[in-house]
Protein backbone atom coordinates (compact mmCIF):
# COMPACT_ATOMS: atom_id res chain seq x y z
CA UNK A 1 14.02 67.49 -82.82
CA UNK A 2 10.36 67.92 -82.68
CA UNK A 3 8.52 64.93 -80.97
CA UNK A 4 5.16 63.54 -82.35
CA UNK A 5 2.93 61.77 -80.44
CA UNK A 6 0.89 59.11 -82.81
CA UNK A 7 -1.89 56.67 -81.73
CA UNK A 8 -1.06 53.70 -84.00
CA UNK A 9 -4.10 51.97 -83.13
CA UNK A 10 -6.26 54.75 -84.14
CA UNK A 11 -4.18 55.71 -87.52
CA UNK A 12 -5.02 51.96 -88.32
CA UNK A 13 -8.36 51.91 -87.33
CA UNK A 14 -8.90 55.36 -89.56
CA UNK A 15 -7.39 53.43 -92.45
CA UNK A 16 -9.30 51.32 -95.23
CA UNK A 17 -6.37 48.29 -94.60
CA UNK A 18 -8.36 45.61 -92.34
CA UNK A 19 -5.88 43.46 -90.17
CA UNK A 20 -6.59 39.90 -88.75
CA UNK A 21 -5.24 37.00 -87.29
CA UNK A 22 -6.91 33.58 -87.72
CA UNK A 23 -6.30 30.00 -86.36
CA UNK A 24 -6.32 27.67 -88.48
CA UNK A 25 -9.51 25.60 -88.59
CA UNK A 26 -13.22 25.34 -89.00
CA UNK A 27 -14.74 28.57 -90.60
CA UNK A 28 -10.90 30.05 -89.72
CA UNK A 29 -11.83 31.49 -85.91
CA UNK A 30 -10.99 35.38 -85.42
CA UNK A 31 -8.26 36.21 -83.05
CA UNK A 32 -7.87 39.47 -83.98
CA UNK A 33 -9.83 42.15 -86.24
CA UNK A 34 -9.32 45.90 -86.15
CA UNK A 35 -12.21 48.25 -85.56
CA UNK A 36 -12.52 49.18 -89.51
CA UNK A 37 -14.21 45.97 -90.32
CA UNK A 38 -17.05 48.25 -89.24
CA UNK A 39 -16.94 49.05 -93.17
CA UNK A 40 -18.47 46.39 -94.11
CA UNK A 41 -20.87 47.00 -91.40
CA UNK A 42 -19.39 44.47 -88.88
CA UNK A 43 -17.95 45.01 -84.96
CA UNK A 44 -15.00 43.35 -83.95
CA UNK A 45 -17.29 41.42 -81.45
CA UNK A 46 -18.88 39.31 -84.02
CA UNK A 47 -15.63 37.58 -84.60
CA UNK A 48 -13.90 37.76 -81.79
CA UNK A 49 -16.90 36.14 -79.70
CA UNK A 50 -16.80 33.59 -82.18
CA UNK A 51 -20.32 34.49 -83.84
CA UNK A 52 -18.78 34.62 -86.93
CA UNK A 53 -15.45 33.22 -88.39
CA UNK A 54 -13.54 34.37 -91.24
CA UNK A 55 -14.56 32.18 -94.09
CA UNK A 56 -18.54 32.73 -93.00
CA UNK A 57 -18.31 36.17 -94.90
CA UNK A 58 -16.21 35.09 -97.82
CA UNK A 59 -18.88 34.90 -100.93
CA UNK A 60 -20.17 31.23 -101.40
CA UNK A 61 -19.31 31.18 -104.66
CA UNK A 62 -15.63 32.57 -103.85
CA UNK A 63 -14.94 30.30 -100.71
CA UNK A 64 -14.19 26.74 -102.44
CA UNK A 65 -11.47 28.32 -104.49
CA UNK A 66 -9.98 30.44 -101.93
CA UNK A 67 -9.53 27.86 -99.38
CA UNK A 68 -8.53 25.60 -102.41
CA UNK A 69 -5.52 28.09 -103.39
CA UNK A 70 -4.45 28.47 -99.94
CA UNK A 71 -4.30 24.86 -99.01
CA UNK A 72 -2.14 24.64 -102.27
CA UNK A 73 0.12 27.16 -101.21
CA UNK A 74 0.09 25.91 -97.95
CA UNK A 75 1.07 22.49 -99.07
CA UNK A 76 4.16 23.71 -101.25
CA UNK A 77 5.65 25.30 -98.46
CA UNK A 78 4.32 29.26 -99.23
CA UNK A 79 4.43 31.86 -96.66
CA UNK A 80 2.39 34.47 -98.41
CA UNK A 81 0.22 35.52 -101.12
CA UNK A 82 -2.38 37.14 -102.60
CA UNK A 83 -6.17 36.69 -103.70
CA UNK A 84 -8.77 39.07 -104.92
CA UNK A 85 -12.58 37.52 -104.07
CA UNK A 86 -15.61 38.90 -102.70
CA UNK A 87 -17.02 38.92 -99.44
CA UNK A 88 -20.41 39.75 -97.98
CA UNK A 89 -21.11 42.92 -96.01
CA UNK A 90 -23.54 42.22 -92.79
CA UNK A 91 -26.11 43.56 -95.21
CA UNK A 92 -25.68 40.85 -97.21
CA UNK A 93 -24.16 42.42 -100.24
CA UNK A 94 -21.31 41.45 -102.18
CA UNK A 95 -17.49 43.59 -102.21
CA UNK A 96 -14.52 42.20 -103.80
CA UNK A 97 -11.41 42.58 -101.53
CA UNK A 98 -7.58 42.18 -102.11
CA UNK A 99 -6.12 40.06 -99.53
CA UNK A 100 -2.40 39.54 -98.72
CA UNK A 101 -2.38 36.89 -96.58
CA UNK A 102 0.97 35.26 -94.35
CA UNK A 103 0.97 31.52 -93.44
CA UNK A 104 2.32 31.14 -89.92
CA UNK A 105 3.56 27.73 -88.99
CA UNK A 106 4.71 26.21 -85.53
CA UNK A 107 8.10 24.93 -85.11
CA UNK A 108 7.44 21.53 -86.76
CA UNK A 109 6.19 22.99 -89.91
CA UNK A 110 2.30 22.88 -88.99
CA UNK A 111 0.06 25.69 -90.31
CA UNK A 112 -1.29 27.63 -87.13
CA UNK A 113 -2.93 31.03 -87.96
CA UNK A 114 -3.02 33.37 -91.39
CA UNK A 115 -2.41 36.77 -90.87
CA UNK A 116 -3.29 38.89 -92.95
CA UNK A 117 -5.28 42.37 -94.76
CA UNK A 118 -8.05 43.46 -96.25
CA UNK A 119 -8.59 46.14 -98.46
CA UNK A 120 -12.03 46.84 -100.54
CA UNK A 121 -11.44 46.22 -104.19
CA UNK A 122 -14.93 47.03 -105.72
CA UNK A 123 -14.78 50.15 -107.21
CA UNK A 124 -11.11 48.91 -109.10
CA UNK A 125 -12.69 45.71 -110.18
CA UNK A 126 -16.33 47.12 -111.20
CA UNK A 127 -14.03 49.72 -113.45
CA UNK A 128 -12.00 47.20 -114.55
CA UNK A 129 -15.09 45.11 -115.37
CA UNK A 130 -16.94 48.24 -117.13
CA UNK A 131 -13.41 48.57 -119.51
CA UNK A 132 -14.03 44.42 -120.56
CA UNK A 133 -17.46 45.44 -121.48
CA UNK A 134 -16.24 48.33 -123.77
CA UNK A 135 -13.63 46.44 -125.37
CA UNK A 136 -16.05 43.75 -125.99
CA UNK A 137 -18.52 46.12 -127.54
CA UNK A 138 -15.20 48.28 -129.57
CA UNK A 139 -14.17 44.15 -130.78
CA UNK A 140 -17.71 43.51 -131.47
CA UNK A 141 -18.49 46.61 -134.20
CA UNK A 142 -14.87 45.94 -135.18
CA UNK A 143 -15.88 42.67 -136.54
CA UNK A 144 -19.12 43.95 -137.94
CA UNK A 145 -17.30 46.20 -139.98
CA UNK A 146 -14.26 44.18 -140.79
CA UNK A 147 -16.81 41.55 -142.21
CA UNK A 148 -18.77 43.54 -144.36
CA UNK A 149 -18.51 45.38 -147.56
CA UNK A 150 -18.38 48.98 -146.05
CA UNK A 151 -14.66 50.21 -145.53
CA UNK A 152 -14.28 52.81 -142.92
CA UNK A 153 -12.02 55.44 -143.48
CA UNK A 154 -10.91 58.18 -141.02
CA UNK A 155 -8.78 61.33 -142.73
CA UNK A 156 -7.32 64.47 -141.77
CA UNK A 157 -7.75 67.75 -144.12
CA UNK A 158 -4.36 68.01 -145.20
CA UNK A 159 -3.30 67.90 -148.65
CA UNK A 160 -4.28 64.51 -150.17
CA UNK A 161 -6.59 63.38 -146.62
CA UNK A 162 -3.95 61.45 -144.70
CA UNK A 163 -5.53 58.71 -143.65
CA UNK A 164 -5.23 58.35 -139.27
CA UNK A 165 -7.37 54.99 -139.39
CA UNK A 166 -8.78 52.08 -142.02
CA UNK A 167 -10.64 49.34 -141.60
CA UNK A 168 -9.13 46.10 -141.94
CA UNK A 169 -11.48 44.80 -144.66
CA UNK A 170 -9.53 47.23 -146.99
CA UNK A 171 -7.48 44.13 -147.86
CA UNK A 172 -10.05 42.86 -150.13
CA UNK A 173 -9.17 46.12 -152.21
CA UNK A 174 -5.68 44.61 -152.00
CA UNK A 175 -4.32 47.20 -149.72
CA UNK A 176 -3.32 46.46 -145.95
CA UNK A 177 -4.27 49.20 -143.01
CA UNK A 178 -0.76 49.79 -142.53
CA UNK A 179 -0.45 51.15 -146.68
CA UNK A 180 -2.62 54.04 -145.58
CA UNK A 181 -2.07 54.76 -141.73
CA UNK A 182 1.80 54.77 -142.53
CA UNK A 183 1.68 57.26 -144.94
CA UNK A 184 2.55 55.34 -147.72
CA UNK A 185 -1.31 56.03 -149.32
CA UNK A 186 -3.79 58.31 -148.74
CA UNK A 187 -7.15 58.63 -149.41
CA UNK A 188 -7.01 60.38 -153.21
CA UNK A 189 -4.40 57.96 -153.99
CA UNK A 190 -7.26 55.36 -153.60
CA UNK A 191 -9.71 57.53 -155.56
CA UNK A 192 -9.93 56.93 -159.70
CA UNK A 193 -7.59 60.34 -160.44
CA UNK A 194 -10.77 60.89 -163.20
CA UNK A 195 -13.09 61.27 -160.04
CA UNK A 196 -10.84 63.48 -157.66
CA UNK A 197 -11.46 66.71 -158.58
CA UNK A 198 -15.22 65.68 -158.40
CA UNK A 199 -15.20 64.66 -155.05
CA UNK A 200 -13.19 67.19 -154.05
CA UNK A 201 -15.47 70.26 -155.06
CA UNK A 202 -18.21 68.34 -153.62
CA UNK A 203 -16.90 68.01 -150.20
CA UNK A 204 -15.74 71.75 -150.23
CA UNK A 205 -19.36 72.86 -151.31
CA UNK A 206 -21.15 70.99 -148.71
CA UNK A 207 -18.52 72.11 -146.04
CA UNK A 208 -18.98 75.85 -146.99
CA UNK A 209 -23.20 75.26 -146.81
CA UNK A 210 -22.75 73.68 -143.40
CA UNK A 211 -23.49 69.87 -143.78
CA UNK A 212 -21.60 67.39 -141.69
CA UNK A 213 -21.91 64.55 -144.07
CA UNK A 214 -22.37 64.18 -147.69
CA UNK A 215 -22.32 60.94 -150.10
C-alpha cells in the first residue's frame, strides 16, 4: 500500500476553516488560533499573548446578540451551534463569518472554553444580499404594474399567441393569470374577433419592415 506522508498542521493552516479554543470569560481569552487567521490580517500572537480576545473582533453591532444566543444556548444545556455575524479584519473592515461553535463544560456542568471555526461568509451573504435587492426591485415594478391600468402580456408566435406570462391586474377584465398561462386563453381569444385580422396584418407588416414594436 502506498504510504503518504501529510502535515496536518500545514493542510489546516492552507485551509480557509479558522480553528480556536477559548476560555470562557472576559472578551473570551484565545488559547488556541491557527495560523490562517492571518486572513483577516491577524497573527496568532495577538491572541494568544492576550492583546486581543475573541469577542474584541466580533462587529459591535453583532457582539450583544451573539453572546446573547450563546448564553441562551448555554443555559438550556446546548453543546453546539451555529451563528453567521461579522467580524472586523485588523484593517478595520467588516466580513461576515459562519461559526460552528462547541460548548465544553467541566465535570459539574460549568461552561469552560468554546471551541470552535471560522469560515469567511462575505461573498455568500453580499450575493445573497444583492438577490433581496432584485427581488425587491422585480416585487416593486410588479406592483406598479399590477396597480395600474396597463396589462402586460408576454406571447409566443404560435398559432393564436400563447400567452407564457400576464399580469395580474387582468382580473379586472374578469380573467385570472392562470386562464391564459394555462392554456385555456390566448391572446386572440381576448381580442374583439372583428379586430383580429386587423391586428394581425399589422403586426406581420411591421415585423417584415423591421420594427421591434408597434401600437
Amino acid at each position: 500500500m502506498k504510504q503518504f506522508n501529510i502535515n496536518l498542521e500545514s493542510l489546516i493552516n492552507s485551509s480557509p476553516v479558522i480553528i480556536f479554543l477559548c476560555k470562557e470569560g472576559k472578551n473570551w481569552p484565545v488559547e488556541l488560533i491557527t495560523e490562517n487567521i492571518h486572513q483577516f490580517g491577524y497573527e496568532v500572537d495577538d491572541f494568544i499573548s492576550g492583546h486581543i480576545g475573541y469577542l474584541d473582533i466580533i462587529h459591535p453591532e453583532d457582539r450583544e446578540e451573539m453572546c446573547a444566543e450563546i448564553h441562551r444556548c448555554s443555559e438550556e444545556g446546548c453543546a453546539e451551534l451555529t451563528q453567521e455575524y461579522r467580524v472586523l479584519t485588523a484593517s478595520g473592515d467588516a466580513r461576515w463569518v459562519e461559526a460552528k461553535i462547541q460548548i465544553r463544560r467541566d465535570e459539574e456542568g460549568h461552561v469552560k472554553h468554546y471551541h470552535g471555526t471560522l469560515c469567511d461568509a462575505t461573498q455568500r451573504k453580499e450575493a445573497e444580499a444583492s438577490m433581496q435587492k432584485v427581488l425587491k426591485r422585480k416585487n416593486e415594478l410588479k406592483n406598479v404594474i399590477n396597480t395600474s391600468p396597463v396589462l402586460v402580456f408576454l406571447c409566443g408566435p404560435e398559432e393564436g399567441w400563447p400567452v407564457e406570462f400576464v399580469s395580474e391586474n387582468i382580473t379586472r377584465m374578469g380573467y385570472t393569470p392562470e386562464d391564459f398561462t394555462s392554456g385555456k386563453y390566448n391572446y386572440l381569444d381576448f381580442v374583439h374577433p372583428d379586430d383580429r385580422e386587423y391586428i394581425l396584418s399589422e403586426v406581420a407588416r411591421f415585423s417584415r419592415e423591421g420594427y421591434t414594436d408597434c401600437s
